[in-house]
C-alpha atoms as a PDB file:
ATOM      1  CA  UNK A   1     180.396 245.173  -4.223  1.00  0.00           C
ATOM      2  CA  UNK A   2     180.258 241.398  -5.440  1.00  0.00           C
ATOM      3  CA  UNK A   3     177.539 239.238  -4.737  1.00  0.00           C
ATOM      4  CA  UNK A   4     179.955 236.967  -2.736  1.00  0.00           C
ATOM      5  CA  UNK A   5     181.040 239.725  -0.203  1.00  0.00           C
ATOM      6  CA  UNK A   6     177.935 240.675   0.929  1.00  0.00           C
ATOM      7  CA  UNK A   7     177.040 237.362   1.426  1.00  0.00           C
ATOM      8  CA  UNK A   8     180.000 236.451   3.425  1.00  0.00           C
ATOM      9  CA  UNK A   9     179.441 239.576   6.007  1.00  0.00           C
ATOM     10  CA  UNK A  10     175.671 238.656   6.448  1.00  0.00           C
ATOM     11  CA  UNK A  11     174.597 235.489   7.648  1.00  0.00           C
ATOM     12  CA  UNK A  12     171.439 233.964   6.273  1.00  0.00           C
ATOM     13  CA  UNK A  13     168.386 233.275   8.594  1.00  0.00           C
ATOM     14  CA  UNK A  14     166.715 229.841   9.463  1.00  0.00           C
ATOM     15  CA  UNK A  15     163.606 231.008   7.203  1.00  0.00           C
ATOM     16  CA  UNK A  16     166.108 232.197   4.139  1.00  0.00           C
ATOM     17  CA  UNK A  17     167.836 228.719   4.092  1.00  0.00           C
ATOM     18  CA  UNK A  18     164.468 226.961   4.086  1.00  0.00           C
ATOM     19  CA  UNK A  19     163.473 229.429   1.180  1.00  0.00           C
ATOM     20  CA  UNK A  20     166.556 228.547  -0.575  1.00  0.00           C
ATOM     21  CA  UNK A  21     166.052 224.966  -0.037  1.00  0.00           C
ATOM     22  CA  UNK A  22     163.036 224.774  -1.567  1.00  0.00           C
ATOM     23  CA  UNK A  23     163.806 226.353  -5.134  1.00  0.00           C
ATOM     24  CA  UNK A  24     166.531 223.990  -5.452  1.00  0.00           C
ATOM     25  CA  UNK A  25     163.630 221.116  -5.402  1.00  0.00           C
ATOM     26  CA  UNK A  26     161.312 223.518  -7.522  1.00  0.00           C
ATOM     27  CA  UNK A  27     163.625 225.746  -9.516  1.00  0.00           C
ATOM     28  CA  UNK A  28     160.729 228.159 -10.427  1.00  0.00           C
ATOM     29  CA  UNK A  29     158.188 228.736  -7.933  1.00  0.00           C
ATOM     30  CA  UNK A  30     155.771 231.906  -6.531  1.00  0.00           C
ATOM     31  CA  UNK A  31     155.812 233.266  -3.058  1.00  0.00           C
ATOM     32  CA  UNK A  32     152.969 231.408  -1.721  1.00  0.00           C
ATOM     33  CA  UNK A  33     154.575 227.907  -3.249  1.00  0.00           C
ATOM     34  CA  UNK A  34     157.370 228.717  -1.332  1.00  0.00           C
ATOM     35  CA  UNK A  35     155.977 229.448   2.214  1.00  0.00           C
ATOM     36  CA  UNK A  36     153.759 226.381   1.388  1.00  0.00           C
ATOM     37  CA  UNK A  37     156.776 223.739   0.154  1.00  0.00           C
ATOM     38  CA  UNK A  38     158.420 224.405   3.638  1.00  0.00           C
ATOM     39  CA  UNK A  39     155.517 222.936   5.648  1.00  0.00           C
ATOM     40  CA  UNK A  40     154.895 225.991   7.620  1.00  0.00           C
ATOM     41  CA  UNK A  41     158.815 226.777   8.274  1.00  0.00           C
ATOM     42  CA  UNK A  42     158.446 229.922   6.287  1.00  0.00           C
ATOM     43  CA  UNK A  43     155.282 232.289   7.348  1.00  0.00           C
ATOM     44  CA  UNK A  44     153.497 233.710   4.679  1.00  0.00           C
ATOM     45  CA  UNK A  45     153.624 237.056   5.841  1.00  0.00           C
ATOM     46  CA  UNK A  46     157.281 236.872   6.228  1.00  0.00           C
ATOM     47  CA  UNK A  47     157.889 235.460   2.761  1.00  0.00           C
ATOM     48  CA  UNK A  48     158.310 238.734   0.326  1.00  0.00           C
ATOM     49  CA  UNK A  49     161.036 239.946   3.045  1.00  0.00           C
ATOM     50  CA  UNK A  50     162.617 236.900   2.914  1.00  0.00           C
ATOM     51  CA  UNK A  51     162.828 236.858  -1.055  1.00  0.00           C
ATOM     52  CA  UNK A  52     163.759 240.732  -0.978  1.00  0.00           C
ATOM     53  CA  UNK A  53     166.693 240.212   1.301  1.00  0.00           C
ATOM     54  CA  UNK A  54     167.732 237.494  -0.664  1.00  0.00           C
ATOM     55  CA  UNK A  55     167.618 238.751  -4.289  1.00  0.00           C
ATOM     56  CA  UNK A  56     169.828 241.680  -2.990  1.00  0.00           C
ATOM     57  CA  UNK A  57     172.375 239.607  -1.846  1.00  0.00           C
ATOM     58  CA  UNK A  58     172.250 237.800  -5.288  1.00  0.00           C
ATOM     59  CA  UNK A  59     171.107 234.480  -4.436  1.00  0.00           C
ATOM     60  CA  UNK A  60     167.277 234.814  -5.971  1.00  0.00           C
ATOM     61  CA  UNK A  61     166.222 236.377  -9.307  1.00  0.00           C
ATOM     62  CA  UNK A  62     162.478 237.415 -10.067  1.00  0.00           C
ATOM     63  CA  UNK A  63     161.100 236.385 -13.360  1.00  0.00           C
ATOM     64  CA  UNK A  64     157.942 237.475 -14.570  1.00  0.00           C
ATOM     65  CA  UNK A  65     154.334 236.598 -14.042  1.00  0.00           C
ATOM     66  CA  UNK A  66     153.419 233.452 -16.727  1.00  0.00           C
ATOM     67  CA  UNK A  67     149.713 233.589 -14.416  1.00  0.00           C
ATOM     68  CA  UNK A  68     147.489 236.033 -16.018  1.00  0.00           C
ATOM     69  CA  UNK A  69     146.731 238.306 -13.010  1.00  0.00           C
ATOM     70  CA  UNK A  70     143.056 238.478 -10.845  1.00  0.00           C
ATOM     71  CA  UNK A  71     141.045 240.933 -11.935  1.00  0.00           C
ATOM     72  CA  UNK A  72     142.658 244.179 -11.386  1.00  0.00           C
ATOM     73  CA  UNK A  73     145.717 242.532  -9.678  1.00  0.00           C
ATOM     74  CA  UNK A  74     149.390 242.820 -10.313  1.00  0.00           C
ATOM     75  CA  UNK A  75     150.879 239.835 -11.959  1.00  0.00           C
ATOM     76  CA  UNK A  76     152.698 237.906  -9.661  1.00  0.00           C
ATOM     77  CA  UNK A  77     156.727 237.268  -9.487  1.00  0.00           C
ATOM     78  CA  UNK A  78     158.151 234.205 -10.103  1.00  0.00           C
ATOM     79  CA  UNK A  79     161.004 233.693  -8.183  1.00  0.00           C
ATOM     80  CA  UNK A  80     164.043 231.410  -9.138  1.00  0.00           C
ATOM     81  CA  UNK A  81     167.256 230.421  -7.041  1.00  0.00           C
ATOM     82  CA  UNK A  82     170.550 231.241  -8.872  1.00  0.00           C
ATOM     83  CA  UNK A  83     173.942 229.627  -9.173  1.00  0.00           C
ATOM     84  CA  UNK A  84     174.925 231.661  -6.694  1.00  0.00           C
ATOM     85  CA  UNK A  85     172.286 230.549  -4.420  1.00  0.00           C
ATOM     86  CA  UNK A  86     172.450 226.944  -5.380  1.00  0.00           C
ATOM     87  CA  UNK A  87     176.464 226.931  -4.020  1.00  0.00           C
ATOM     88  CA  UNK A  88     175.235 228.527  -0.540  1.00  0.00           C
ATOM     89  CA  UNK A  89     173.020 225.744   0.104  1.00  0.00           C
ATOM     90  CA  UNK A  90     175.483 223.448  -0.362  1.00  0.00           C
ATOM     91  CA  UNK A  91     178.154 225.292   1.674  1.00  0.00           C
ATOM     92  CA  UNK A  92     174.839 225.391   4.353  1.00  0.00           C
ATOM     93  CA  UNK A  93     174.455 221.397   3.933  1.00  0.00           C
ATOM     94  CA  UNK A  94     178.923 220.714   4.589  1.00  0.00           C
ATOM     95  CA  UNK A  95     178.357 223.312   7.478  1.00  0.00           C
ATOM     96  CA  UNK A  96     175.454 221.129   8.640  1.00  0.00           C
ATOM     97  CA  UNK A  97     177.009 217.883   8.270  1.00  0.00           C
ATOM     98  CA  UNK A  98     180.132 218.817   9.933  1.00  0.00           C
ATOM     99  CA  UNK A  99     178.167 219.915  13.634  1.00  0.00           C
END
């Protein structure tokens, strides 16, 4: 199934388009940048669900860590909004402008 189609049968939430928003301003960003960036719009606890839900429907890709780890941590993901993503904000911004 294309990224497009399961896109177009699933309708992003408020917190997803803020995500989405905010790695077109900072193409490359970590979780916590991006629940920060959207001035509280996007709770941090919320945030990996968010960036799960929206890497399976195609519109975020995880990079690796360039942070070395805390001690005994994971490294963390680096998250960065596709061209796929960047053409459903805009298609989000015409909807927006046309209500």
């Amino acid at each position: 199934m294309s990224n497009r189609r399961r896109w177009k049968a699933y309708y992003p939430t408020l917190h997803e388009i803020a995500a989405l928003r905010v790695l077109t301003r900072k193409p490359d960003a970590y979780a916590r940048e991006l629940a920060h960036g959207n001035r509280g719009k996007v709770p941090i606890d919320q945030i990996y669900m968010i960036l799960k839900r929206l890497r399976e429907r195609g519109a975020v890709e995880v990079l690796r860590a360039r942070r070395i780890p805390p001690a005994g941590g994971r490294p963390q993901k680096l998250y960065r909004i596709t061209r796929y993503g960047r053409r459903c904000v805009k298609a989000i911004q015409i909807l927006e402008a046309r209500s």
